[in-house]
C-alpha atoms as a PDB file:
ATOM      1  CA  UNK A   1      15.109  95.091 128.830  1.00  0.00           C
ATOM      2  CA  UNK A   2      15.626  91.839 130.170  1.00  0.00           C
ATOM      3  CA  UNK A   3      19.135  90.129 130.198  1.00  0.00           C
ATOM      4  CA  UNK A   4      20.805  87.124 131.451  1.00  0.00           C
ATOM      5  CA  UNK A   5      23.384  86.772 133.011  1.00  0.00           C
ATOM      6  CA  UNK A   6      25.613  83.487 133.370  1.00  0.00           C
ATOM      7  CA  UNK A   7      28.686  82.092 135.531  1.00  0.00           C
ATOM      8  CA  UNK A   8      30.040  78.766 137.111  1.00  0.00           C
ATOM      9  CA  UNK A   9      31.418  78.010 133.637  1.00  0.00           C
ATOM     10  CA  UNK A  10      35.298  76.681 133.336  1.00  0.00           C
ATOM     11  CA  UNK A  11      37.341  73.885 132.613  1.00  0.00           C
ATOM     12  CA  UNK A  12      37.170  70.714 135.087  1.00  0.00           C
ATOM     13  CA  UNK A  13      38.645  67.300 134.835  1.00  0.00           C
ATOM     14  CA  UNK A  14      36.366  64.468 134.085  1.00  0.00           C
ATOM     15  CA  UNK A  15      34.614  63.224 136.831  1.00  0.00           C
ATOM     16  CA  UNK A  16      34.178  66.623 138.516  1.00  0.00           C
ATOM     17  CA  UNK A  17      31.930  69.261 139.186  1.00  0.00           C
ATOM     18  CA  UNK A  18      30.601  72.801 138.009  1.00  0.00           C
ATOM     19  CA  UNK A  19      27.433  74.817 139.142  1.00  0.00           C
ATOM     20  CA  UNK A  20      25.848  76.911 136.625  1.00  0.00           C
ATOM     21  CA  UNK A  21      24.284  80.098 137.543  1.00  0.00           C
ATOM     22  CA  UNK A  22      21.793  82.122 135.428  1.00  0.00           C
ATOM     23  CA  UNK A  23      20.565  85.338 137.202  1.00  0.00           C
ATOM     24  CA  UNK A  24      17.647  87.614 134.950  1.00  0.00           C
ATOM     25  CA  UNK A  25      18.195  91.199 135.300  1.00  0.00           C
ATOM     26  CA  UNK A  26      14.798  92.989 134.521  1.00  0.00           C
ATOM     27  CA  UNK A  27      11.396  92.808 134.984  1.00  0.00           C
ATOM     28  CA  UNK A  28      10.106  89.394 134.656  1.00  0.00           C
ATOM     29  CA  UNK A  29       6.739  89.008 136.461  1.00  0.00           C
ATOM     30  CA  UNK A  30       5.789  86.043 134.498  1.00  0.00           C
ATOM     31  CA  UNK A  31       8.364  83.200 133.991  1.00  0.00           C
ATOM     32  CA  UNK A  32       6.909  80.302 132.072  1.00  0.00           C
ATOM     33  CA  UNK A  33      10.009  78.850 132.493  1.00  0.00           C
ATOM     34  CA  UNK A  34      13.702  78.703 132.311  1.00  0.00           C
ATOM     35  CA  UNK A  35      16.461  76.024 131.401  1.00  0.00           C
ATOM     36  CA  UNK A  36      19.905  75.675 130.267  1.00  0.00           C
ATOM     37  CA  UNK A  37      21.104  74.768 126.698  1.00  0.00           C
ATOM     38  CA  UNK A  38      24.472  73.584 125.283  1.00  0.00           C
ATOM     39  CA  UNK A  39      26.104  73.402 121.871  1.00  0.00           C
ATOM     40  CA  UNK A  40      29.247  71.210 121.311  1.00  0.00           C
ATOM     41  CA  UNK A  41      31.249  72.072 118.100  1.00  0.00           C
ATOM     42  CA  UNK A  42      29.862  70.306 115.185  1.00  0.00           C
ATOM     43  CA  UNK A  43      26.512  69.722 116.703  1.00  0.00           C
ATOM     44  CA  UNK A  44      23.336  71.597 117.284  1.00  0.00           C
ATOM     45  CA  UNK A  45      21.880  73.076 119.943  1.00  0.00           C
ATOM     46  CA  UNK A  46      20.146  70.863 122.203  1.00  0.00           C
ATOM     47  CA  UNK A  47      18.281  70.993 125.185  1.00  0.00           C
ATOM     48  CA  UNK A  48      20.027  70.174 128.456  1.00  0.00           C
ATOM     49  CA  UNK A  49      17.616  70.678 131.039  1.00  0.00           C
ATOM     50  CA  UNK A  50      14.394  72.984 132.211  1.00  0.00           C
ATOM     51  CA  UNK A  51      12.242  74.108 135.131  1.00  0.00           C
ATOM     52  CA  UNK A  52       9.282  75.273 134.662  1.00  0.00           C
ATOM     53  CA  UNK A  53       7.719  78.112 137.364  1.00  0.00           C
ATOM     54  CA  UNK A  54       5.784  75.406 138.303  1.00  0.00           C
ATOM     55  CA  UNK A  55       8.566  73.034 139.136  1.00  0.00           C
ATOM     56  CA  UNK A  56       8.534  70.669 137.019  1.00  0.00           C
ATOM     57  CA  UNK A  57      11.714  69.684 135.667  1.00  0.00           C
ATOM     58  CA  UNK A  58      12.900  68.026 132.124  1.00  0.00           C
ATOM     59  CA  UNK A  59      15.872  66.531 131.050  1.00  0.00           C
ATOM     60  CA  UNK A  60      17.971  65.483 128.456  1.00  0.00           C
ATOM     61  CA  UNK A  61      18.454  61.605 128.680  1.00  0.00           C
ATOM     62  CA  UNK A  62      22.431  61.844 128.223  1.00  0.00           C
ATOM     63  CA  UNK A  63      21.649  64.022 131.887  1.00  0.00           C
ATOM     64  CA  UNK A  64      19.270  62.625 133.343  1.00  0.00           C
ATOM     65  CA  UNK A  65      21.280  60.782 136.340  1.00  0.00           C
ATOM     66  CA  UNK A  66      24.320  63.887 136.477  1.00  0.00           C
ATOM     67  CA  UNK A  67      22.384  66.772 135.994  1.00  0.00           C
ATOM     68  CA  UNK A  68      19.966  68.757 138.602  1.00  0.00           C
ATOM     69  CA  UNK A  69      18.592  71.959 137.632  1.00  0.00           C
ATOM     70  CA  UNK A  70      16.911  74.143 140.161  1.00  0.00           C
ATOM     71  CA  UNK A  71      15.892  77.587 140.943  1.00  0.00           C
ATOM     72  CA  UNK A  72      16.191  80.246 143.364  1.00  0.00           C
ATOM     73  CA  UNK A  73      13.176  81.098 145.771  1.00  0.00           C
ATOM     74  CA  UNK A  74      11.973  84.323 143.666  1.00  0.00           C
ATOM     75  CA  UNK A  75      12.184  82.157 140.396  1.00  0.00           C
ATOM     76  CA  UNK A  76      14.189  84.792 138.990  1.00  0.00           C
ATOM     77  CA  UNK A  77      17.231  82.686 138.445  1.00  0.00           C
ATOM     78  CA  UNK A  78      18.114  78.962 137.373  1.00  0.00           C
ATOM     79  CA  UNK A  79      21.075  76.986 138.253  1.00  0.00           C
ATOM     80  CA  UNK A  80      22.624  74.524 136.917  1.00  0.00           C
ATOM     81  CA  UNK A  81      24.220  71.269 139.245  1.00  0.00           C
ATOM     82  CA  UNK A  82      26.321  69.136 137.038  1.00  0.00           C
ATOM     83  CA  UNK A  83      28.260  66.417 138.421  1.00  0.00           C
ATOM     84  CA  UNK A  84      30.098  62.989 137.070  1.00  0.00           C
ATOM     85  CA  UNK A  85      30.802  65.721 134.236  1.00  0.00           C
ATOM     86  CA  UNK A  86      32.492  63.973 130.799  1.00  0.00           C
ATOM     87  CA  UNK A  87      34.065  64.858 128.142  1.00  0.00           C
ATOM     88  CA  UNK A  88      31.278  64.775 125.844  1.00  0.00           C
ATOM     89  CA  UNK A  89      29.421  67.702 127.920  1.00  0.00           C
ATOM     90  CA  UNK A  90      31.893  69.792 126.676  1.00  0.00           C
ATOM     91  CA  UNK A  91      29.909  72.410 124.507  1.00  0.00           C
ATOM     92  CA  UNK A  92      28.608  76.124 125.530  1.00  0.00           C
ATOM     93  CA  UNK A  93      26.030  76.253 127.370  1.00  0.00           C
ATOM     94  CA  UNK A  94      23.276  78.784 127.079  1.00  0.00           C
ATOM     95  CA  UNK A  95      20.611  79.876 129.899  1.00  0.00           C
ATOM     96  CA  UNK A  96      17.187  80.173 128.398  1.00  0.00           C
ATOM     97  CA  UNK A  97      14.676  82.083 129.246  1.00  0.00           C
ATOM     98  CA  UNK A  98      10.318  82.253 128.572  1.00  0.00           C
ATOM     99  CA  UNK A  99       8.485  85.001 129.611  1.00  0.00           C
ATOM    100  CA  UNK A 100       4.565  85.572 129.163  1.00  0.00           C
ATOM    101  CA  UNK A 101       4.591  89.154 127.516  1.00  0.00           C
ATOM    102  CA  UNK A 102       1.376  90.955 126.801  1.00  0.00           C
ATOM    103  CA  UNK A 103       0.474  89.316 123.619  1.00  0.00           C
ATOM    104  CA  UNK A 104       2.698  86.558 123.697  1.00  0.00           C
ATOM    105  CA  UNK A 105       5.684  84.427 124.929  1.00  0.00           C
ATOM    106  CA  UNK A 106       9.257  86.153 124.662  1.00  0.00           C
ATOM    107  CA  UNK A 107      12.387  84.393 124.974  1.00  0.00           C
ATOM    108  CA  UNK A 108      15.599  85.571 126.021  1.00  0.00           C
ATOM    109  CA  UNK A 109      19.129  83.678 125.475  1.00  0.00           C
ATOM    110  CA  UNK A 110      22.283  84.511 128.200  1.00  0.00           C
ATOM    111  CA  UNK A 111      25.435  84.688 125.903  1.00  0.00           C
ATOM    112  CA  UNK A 112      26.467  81.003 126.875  1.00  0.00           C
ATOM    113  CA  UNK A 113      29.663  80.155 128.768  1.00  0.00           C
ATOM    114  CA  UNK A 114      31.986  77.887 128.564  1.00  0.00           C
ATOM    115  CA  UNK A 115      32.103  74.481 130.083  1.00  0.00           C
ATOM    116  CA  UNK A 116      35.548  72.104 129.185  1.00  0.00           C
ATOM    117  CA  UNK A 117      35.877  68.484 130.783  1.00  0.00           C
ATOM    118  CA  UNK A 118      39.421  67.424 130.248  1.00  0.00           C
ATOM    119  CA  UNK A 119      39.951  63.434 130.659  1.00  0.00           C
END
C-alpha cells in the first residue's frame, strides 16, 4: 500500500517561513504527479501547488510569487517552500499524490498537517 507521509507543518508568525515535506512510502514506479493541497475552515479544498514527474510546475495565483514546490531526485517525494507566509494561508494542507496503476490513475491523500500564520 502506498502512504504519505507529511511534516514541516507548525505555527509561524506572518512574514515567515515553513518547508513542507511529503515523503511516499511504497511502491510507486509511475508518478504522474504530486502537489500539495490546503483547506482553510469554511472553505474548500483548493489546489496550492503541483509538479508533475516531468517538472512542470502549477500554481495557485494567491502563491504564485511565495510558494516553490519541488521534488527530490528519485521523484518519490514533494516539498513544499513557502515563504512571505500570511495569515490567510492558514488552512491544512494535504500532499497529493497520482500514480499510473495498471488500468488506471490512483490517487493517494497524506493526512494533511497543520500550517498557522499568526500576525
Amino acid at each position: 500500500q502506498v502512504q504519505l507521509v507529511e511534516s514541516g507543518g507548525g505555527l509561524v508568525q506572518a512574514g515567515g517561513s515553513l518547508r513542507l515535506s511529503c515523503v511516499v512510502l511504497g511502491n510507486t514506479l509511475s508518478i504522474d504527479s504530486m502537489g500539495w493541497y490546503r483547506q482553510a475552515p469554511g472553505k474548500q479544498r483548493e489546489l496550492v501547488a503541483t509538479i508533475t514527474s516531468g517538472g512542470s510546475t502549477k500554481y495557485a495565483v494567491s502563491v504564485k510569487d511565495r510558494f516553490t514546490i519541488s521534488r527530490d531526485n528519485a521523484k518519490s517525494a514533494v516539498f513544499l517552500q513557502m515563504n512571505s507566509l500570511e495569515p490567510e494561508d492558514t488552512a491544512v494542507y494535504y500532499c497529493d499524490l497520482i500514480l499510473w496503476g495498471p488500468t488506471s490513475k490512483l490517487e493517494y491523500w497524506g493526512p494533511g498537517t497543520q500550517v498557522t500564520v499568526s500576525s
